[in-house]
PDB file of N, CA and C in Angstrom:
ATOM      1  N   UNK A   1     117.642  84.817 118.979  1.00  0.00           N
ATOM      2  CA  UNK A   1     116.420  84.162 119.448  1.00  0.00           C
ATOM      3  C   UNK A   1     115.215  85.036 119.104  1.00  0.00           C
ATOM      4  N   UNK A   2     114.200  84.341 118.293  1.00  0.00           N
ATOM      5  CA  UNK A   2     112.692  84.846 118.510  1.00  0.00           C
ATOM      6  C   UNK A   2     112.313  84.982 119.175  1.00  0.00           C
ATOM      7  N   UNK A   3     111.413  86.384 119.765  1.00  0.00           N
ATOM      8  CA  UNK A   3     110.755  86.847 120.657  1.00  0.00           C
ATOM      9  C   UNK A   3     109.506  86.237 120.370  1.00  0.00           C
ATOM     10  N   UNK A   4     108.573  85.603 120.947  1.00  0.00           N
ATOM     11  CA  UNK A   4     107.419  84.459 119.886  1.00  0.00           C
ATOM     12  C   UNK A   4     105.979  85.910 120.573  1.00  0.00           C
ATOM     13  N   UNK A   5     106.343  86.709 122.304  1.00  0.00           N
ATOM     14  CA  UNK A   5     105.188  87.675 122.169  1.00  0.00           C
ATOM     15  C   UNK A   5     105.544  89.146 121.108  1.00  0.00           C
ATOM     16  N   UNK A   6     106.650  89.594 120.848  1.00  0.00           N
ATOM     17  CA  UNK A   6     106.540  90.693 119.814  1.00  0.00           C
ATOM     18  C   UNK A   6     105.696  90.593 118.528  1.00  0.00           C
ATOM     19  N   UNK A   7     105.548  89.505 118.059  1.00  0.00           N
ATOM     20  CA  UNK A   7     104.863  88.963 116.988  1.00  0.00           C
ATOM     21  C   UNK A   7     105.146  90.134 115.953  1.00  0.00           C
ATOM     22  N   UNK A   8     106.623  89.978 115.666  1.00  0.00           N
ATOM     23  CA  UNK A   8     107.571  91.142 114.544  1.00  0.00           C
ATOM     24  C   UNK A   8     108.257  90.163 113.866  1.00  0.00           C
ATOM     25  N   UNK A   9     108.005  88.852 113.062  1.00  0.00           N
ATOM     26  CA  UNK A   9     108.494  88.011 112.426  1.00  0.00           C
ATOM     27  C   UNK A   9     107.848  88.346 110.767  1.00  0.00           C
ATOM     28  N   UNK A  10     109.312  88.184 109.930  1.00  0.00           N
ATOM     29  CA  UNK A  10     108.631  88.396 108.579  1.00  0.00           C
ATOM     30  C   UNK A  10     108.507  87.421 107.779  1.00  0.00           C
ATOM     31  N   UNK A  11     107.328  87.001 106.872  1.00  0.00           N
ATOM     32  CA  UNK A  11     107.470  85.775 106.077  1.00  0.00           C
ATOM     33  C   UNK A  11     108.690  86.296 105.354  1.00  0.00           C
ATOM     34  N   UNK A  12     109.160  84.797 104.940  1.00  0.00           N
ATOM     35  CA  UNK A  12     110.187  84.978 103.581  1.00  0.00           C
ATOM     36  C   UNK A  12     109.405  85.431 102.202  1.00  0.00           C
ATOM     37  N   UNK A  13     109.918  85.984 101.556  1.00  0.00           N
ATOM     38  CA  UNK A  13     109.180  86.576 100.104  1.00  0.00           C
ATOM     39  C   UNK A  13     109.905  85.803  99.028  1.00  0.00           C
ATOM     40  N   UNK A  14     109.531  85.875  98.026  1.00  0.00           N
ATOM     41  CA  UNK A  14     109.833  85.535  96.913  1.00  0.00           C
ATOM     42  C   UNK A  14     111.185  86.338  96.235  1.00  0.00           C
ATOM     43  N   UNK A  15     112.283  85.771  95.620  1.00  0.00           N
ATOM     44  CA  UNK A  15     113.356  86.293  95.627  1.00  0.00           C
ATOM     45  C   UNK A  15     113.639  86.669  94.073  1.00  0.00           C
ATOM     46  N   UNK A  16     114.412  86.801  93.577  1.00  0.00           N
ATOM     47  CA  UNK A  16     114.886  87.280  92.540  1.00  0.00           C
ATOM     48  C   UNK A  16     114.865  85.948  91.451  1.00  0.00           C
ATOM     49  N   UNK A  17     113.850  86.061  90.085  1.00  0.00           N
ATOM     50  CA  UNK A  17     113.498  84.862  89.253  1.00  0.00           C
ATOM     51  C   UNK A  17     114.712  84.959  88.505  1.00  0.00           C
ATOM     52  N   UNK A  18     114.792  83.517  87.715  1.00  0.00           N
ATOM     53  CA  UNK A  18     115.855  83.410  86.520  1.00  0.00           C
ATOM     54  C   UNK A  18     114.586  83.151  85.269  1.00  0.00           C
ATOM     55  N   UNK A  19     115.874  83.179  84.823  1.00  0.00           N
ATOM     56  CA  UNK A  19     114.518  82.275  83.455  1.00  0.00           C
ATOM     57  C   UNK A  19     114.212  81.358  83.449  1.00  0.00           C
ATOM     58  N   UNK A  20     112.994  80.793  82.958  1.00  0.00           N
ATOM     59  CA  UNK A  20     113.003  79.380  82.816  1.00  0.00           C
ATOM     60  C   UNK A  20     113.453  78.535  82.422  1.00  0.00           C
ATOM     61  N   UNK A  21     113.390  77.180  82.667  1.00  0.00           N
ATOM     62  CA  UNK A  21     114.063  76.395  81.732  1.00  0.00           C
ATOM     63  C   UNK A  21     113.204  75.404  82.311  1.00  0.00           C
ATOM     64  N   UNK A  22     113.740  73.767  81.731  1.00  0.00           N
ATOM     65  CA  UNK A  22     112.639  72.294  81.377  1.00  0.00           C
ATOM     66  C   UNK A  22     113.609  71.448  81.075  1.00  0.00           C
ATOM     67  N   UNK A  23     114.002  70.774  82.245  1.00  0.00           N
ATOM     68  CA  UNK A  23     115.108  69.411  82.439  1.00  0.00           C
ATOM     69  C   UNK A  23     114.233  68.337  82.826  1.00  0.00           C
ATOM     70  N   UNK A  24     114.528  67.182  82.211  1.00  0.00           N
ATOM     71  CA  UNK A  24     114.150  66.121  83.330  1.00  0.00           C
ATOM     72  C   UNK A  24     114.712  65.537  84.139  1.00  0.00           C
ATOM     73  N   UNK A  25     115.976  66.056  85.014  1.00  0.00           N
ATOM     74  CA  UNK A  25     116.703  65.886  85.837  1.00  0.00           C
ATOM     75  C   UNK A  25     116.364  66.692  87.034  1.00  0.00           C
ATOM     76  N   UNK A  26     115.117  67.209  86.882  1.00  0.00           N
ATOM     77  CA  UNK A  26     114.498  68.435  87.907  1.00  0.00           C
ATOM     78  C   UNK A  26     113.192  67.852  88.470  1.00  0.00           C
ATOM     79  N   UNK A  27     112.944  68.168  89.355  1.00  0.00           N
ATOM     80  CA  UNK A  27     111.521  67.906  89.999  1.00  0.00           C
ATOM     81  C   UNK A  27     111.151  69.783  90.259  1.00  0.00           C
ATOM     82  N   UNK A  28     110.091  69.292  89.538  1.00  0.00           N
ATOM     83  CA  UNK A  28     109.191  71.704  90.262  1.00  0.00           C
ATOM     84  C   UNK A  28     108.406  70.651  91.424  1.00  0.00           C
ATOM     85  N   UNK A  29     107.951  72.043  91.532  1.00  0.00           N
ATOM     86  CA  UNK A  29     107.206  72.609  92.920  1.00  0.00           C
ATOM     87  C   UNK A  29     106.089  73.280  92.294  1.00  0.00           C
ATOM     88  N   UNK A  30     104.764  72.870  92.851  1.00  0.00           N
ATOM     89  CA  UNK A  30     103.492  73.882  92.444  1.00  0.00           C
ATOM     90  C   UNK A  30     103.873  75.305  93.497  1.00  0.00           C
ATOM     91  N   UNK A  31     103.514  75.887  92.650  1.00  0.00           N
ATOM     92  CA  UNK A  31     103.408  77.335  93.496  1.00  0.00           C
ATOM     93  C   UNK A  31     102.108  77.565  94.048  1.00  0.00           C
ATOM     94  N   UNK A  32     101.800  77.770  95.380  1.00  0.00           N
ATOM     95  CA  UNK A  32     100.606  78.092  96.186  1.00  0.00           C
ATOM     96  C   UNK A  32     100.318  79.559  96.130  1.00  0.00           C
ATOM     97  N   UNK A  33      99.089  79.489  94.938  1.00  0.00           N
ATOM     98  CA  UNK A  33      99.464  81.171  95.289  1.00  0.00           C
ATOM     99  C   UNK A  33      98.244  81.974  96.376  1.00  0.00           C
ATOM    100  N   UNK A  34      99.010  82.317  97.217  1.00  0.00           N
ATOM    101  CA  UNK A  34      97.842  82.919  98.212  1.00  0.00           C
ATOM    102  C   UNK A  34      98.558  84.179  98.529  1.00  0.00           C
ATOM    103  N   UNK A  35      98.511  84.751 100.225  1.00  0.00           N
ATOM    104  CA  UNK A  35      99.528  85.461 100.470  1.00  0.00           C
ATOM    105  C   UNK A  35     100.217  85.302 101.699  1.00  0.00           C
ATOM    106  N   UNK A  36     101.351  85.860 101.696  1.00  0.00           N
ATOM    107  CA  UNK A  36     102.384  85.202 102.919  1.00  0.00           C
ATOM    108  C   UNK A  36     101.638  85.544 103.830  1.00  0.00           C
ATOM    109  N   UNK A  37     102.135  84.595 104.955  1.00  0.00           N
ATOM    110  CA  UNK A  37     101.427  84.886 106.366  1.00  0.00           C
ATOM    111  C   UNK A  37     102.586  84.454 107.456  1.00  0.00           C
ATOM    112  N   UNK A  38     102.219  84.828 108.655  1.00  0.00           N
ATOM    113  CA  UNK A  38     103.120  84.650 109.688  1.00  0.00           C
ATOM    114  C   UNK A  38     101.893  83.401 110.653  1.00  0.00           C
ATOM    115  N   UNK A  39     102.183  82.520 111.486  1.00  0.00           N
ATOM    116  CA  UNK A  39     101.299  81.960 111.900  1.00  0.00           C
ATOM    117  C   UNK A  39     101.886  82.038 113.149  1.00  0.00           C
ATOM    118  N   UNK A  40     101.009  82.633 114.229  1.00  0.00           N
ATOM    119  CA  UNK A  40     101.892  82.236 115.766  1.00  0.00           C
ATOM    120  C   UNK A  40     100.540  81.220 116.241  1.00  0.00           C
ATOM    121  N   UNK A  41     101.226  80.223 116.695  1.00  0.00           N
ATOM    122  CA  UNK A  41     100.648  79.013 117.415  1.00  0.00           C
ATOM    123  C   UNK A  41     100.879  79.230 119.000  1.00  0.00           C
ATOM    124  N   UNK A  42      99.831  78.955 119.726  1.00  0.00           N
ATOM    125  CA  UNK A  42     100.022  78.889 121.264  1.00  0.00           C
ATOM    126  C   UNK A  42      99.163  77.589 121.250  1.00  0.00           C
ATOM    127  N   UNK A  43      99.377  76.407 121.930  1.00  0.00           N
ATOM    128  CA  UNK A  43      98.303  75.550 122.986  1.00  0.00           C
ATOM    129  C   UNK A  43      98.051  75.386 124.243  1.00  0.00           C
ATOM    130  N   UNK A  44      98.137  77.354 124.200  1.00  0.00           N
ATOM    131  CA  UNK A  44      97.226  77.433 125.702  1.00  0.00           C
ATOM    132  C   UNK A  44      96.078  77.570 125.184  1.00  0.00           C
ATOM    133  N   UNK A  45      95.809  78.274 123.737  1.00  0.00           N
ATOM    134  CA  UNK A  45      94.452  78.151 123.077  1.00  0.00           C
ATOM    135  C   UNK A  45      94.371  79.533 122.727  1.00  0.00           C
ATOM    136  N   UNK A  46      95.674  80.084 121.544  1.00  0.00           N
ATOM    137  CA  UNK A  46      96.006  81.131 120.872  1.00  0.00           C
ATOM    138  C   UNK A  46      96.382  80.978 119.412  1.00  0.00           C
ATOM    139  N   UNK A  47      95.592  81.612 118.641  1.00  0.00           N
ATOM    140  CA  UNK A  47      95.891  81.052 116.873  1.00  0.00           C
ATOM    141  C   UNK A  47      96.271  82.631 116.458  1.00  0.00           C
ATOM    142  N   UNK A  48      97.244  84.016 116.146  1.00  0.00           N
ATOM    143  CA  UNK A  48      97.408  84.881 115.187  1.00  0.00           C
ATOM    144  C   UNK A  48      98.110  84.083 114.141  1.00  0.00           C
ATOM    145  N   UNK A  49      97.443  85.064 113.174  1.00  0.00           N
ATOM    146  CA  UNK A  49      97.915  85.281 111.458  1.00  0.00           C
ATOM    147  C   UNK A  49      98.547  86.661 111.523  1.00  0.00           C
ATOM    148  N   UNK A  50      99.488  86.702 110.756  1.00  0.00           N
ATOM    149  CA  UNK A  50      99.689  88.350 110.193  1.00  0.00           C
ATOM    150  C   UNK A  50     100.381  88.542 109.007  1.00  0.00           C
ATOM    151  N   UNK A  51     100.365  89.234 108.312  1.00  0.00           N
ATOM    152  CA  UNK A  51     100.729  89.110 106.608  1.00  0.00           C
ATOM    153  C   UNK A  51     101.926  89.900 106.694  1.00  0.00           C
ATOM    154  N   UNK A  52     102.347  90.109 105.600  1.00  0.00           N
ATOM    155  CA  UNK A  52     103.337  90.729 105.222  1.00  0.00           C
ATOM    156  C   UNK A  52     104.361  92.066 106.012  1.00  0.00           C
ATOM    157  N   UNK A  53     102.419  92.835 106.188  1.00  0.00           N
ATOM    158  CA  UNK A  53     102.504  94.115 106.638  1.00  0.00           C
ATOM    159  C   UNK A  53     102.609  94.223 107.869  1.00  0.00           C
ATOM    160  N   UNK A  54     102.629  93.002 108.770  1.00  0.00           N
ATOM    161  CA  UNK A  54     102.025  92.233 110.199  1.00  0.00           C
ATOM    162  C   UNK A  54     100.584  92.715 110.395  1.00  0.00           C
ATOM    163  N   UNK A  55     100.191  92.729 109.205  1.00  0.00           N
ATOM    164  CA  UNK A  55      98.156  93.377 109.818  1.00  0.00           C
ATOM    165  C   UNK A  55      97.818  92.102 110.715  1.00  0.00           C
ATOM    166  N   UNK A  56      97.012  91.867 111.321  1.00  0.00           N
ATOM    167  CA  UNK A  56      96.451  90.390 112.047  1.00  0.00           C
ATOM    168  C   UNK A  56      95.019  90.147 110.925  1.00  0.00           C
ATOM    169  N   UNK A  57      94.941  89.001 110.743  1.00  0.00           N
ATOM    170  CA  UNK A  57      94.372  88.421 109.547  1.00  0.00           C
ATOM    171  C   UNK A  57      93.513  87.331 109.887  1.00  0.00           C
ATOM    172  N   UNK A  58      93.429  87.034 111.580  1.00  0.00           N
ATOM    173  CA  UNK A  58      92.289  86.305 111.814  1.00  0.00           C
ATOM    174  C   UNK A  58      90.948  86.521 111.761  1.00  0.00           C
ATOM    175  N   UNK A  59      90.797  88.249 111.395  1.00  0.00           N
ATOM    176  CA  UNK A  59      89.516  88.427 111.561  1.00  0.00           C
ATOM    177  C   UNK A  59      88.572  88.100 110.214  1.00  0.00           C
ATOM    178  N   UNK A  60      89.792  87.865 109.267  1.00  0.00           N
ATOM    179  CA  UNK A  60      89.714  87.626 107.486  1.00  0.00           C
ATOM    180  C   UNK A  60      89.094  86.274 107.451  1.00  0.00           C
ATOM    181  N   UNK A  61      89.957  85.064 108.522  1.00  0.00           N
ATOM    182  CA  UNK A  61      89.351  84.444 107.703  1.00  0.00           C
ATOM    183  C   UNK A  61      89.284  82.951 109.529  1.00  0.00           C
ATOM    184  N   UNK A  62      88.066  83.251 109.865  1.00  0.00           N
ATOM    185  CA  UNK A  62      88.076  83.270 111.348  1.00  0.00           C
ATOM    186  C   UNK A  62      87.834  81.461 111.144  1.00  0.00           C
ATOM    187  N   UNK A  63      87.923  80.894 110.056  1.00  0.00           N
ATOM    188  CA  UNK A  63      87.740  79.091 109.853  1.00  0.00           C
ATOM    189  C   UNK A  63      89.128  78.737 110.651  1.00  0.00           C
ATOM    190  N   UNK A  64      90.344  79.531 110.772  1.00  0.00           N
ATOM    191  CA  UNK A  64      91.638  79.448 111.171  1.00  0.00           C
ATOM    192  C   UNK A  64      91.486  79.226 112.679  1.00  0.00           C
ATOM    193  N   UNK A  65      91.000  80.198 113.084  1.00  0.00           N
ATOM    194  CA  UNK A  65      91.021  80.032 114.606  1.00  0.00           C
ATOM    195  C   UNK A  65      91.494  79.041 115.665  1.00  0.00           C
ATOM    196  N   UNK A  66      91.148  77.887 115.398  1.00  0.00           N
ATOM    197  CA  UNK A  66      91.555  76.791 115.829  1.00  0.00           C
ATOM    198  C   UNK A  66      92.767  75.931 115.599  1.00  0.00           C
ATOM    199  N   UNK A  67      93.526  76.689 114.771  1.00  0.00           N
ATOM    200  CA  UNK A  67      94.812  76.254 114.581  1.00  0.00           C
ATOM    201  C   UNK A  67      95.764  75.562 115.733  1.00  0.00           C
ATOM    202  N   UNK A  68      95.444  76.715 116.585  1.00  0.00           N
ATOM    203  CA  UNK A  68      96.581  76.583 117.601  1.00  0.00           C
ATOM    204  C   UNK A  68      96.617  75.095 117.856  1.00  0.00           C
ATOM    205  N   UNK A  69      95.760  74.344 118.027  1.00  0.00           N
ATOM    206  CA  UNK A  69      95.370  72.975 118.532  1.00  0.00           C
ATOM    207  C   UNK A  69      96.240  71.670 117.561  1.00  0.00           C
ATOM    208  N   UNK A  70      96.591  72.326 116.512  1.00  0.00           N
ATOM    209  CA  UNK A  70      97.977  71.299 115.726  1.00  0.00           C
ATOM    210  C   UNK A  70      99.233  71.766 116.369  1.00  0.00           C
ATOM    211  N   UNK A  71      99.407  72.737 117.207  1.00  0.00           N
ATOM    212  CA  UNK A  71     100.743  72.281 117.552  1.00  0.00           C
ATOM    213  C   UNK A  71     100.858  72.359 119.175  1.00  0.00           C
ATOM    214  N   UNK A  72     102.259  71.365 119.747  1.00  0.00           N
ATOM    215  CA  UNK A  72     102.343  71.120 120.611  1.00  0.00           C
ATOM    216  C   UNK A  72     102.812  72.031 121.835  1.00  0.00           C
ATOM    217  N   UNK A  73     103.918  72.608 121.314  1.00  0.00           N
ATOM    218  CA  UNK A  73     104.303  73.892 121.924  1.00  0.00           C
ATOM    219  C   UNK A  73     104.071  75.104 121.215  1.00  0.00           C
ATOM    220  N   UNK A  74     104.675  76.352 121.421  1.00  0.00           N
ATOM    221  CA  UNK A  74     104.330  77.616 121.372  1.00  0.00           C
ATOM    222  C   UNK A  74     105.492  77.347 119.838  1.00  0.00           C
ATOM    223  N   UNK A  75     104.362  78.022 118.272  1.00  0.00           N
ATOM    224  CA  UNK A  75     105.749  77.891 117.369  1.00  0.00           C
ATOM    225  C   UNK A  75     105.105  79.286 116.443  1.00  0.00           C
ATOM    226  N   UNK A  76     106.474  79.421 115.865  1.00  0.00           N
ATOM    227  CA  UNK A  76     105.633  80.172 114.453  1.00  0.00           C
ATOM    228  C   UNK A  76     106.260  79.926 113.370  1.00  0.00           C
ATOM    229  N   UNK A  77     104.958  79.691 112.383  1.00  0.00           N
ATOM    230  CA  UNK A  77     104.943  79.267 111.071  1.00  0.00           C
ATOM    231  C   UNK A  77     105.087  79.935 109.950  1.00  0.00           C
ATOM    232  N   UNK A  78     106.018  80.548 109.128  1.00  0.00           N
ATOM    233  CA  UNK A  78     105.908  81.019 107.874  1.00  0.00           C
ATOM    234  C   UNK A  78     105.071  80.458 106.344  1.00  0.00           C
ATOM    235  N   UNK A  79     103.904  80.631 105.951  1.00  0.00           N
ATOM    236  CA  UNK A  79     103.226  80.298 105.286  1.00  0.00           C
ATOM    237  C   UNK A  79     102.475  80.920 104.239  1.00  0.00           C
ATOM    238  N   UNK A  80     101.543  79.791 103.464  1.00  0.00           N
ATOM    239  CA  UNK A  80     101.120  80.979 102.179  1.00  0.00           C
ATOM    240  C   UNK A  80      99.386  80.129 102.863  1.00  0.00           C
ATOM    241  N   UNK A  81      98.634  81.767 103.206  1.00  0.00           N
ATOM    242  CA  UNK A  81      97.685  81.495 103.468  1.00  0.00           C
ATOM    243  C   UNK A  81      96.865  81.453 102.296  1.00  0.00           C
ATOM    244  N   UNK A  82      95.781  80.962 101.703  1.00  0.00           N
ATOM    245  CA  UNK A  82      95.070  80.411 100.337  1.00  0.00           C
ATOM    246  C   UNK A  82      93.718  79.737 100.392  1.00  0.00           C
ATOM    247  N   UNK A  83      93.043  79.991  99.624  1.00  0.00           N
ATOM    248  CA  UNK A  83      91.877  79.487  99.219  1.00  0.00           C
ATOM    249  C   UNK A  83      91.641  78.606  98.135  1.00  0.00           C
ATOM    250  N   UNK A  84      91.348  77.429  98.046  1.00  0.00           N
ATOM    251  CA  UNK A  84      91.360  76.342  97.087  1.00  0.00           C
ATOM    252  C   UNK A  84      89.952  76.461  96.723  1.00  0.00           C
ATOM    253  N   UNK A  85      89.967  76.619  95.185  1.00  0.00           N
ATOM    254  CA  UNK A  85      88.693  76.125  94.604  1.00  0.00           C
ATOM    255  C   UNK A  85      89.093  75.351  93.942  1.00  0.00           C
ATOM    256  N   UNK A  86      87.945  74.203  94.114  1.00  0.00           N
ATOM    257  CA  UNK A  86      87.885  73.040  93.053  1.00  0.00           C
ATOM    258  C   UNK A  86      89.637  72.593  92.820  1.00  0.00           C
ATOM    259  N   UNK A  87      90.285  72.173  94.057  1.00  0.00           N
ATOM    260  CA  UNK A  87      91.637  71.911  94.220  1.00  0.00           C
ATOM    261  C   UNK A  87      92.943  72.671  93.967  1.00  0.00           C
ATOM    262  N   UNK A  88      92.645  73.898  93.059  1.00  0.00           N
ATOM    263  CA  UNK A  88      93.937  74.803  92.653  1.00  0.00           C
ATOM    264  C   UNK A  88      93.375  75.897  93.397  1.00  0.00           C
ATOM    265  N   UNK A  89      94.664  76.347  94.280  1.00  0.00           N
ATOM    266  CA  UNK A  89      94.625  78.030  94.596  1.00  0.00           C
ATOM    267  C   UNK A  89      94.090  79.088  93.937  1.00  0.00           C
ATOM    268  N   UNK A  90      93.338  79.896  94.504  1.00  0.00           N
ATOM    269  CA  UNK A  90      92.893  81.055  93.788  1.00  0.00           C
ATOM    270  C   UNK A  90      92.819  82.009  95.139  1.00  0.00           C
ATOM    271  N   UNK A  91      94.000  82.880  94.099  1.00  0.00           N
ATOM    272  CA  UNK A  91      94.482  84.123  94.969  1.00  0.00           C
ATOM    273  C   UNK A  91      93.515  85.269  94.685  1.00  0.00           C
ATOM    274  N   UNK A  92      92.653  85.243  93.963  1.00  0.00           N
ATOM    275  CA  UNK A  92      91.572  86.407  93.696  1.00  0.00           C
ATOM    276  C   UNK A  92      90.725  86.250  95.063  1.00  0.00           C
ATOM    277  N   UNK A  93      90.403  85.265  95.304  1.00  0.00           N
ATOM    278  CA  UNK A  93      89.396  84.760  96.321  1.00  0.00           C
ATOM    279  C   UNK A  93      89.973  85.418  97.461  1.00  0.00           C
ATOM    280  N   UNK A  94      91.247  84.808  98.073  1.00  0.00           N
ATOM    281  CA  UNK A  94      91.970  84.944  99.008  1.00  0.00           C
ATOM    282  C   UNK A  94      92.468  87.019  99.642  1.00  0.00           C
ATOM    283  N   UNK A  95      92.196  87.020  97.934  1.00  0.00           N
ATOM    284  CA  UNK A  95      92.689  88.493  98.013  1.00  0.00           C
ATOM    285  C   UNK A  95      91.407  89.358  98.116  1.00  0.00           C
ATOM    286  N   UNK A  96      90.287  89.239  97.947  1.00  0.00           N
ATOM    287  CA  UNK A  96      89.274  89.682  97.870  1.00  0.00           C
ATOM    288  C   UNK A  96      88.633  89.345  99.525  1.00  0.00           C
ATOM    289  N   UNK A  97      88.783  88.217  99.761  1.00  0.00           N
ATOM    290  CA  UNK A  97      88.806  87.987 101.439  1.00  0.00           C
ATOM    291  C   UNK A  97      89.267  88.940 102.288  1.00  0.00           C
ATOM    292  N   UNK A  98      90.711  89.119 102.096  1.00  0.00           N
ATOM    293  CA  UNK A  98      91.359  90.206 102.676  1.00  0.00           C
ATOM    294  C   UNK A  98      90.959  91.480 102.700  1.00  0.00           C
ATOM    295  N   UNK A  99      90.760  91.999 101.880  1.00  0.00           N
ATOM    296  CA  UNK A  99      90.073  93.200 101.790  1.00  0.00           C
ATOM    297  C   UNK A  99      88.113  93.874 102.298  1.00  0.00           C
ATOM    298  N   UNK A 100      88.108  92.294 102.507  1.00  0.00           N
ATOM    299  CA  UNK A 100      86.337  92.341 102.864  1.00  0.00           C
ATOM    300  C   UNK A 100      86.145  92.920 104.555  1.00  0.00           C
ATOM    301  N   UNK A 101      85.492  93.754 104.667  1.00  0.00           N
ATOM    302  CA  UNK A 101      85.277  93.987 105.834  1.00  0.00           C
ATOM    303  C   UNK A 101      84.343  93.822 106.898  1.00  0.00           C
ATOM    304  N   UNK A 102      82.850  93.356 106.359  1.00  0.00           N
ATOM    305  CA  UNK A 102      81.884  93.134 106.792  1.00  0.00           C
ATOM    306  C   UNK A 102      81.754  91.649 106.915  1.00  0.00           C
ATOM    307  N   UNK A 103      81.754  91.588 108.182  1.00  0.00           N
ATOM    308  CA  UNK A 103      81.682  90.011 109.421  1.00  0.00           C
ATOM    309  C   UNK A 103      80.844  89.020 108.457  1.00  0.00           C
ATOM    310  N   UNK A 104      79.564  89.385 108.260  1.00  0.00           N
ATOM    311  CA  UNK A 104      78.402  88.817 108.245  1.00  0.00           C
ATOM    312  C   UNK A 104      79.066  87.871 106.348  1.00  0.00           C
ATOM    313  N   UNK A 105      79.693  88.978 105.744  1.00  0.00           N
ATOM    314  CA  UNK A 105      80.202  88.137 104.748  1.00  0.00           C
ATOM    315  C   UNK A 105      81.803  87.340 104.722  1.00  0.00           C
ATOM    316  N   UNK A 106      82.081  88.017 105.462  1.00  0.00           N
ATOM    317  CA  UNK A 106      83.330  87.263 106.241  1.00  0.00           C
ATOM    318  C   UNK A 106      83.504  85.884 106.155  1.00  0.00           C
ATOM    319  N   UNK A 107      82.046  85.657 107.206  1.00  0.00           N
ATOM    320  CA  UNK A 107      81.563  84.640 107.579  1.00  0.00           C
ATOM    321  C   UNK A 107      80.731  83.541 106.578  1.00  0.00           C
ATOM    322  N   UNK A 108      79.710  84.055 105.890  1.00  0.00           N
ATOM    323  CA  UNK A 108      79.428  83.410 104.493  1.00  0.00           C
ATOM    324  C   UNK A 108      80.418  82.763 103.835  1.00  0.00           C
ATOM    325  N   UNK A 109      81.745  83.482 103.431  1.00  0.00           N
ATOM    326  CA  UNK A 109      82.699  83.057 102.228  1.00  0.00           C
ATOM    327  C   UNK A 109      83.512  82.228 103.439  1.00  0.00           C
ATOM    328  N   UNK A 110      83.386  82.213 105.005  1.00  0.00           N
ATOM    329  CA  UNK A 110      84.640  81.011 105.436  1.00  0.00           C
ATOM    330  C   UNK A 110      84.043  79.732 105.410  1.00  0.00           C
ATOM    331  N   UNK A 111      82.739  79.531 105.167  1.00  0.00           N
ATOM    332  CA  UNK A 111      81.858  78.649 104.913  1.00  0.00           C
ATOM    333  C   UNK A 111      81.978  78.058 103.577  1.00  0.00           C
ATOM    334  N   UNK A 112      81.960  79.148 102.747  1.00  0.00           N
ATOM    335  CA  UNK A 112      81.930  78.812 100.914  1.00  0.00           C
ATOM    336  C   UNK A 112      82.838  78.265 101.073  1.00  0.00           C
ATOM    337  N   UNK A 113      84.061  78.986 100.956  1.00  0.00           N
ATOM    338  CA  UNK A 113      85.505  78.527 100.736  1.00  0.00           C
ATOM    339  C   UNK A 113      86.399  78.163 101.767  1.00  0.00           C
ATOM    340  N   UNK A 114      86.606  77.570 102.383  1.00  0.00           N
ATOM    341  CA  UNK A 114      87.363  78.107 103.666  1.00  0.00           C
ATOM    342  C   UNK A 114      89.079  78.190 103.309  1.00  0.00           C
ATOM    343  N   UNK A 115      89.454  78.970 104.036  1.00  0.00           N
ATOM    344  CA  UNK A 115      91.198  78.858 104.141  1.00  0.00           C
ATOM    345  C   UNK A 115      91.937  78.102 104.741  1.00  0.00           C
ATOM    346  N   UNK A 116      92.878  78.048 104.364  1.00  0.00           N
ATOM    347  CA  UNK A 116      94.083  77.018 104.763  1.00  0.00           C
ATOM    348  C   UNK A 116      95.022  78.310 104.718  1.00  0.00           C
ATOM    349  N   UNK A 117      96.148  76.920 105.774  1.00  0.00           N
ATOM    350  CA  UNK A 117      97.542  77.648 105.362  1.00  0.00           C
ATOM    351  C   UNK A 117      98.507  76.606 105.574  1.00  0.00           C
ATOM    352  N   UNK A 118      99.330  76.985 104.288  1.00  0.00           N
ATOM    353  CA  UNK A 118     100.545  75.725 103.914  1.00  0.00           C
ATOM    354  C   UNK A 118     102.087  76.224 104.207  1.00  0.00           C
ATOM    355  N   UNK A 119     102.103  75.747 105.036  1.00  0.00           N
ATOM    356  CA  UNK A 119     103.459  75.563 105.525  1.00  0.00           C
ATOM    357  C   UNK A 119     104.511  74.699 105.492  1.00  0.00           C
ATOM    358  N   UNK A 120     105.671  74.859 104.534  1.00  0.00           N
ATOM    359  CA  UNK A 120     106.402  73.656 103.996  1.00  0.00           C
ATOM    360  C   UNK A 120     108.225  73.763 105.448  1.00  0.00           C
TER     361      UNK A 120
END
């Protein structure tokens, strides 16, 4: 059983590639490229993110905040958090987000761009 207050859950990562190949007996998958995230949901009116490293990642990208309010009970979500420009992911954005530290632009770019997170 998940402990849902330790908030010590790891996204799944990306595993070991083959080569490619091109059937038409196959359906792909777009790849979202952002970066993993952990999502803990509360609707007592609690939204964390935490990445890989478990850093907390709401302060990155604070358009999230309100998450908690899609789900019904207490859950957590393994996901690829991301920034869409002009409809395709761009992980430069997303990754450059992350690393930004100053609020005031924080806040500018959750406006420009805002984040999502996709959870399949």
């Amino acid at each position: 059983m998940i402990d849902f207050e330790t908030k010590n859950v790891k996204p799944m990562l990306i595993g070991q590639e083959g080569n490619a190949f091109d059937d038409d007996a196959y359906i792909y998958e777009l790849k979202w490229d952002g970066e993993r995230c952990i999502a803990y949901l509360d609707p007592s009116g609690k939204t964390e993110l935490r990445n890989k490293r478990n850093e907390k990642m709401l302060l990155k990208v604070p358009e999230l905040k309100e998450l908690w309010t899609q789900a019904r009970e207490k859950c957590i979500l393994d996901g690829e958090l991301m920034i869409l420009k002009n409809g395709r992911p761009d992980f430069f954005e997303i990754q450059r987000r992350s690393l930004t530290t100053n609020t005031f632009k924080i806040e500018l770019a959750s406006k420009q761009f805002p984040a999502t997170v996709l959870s399949e």
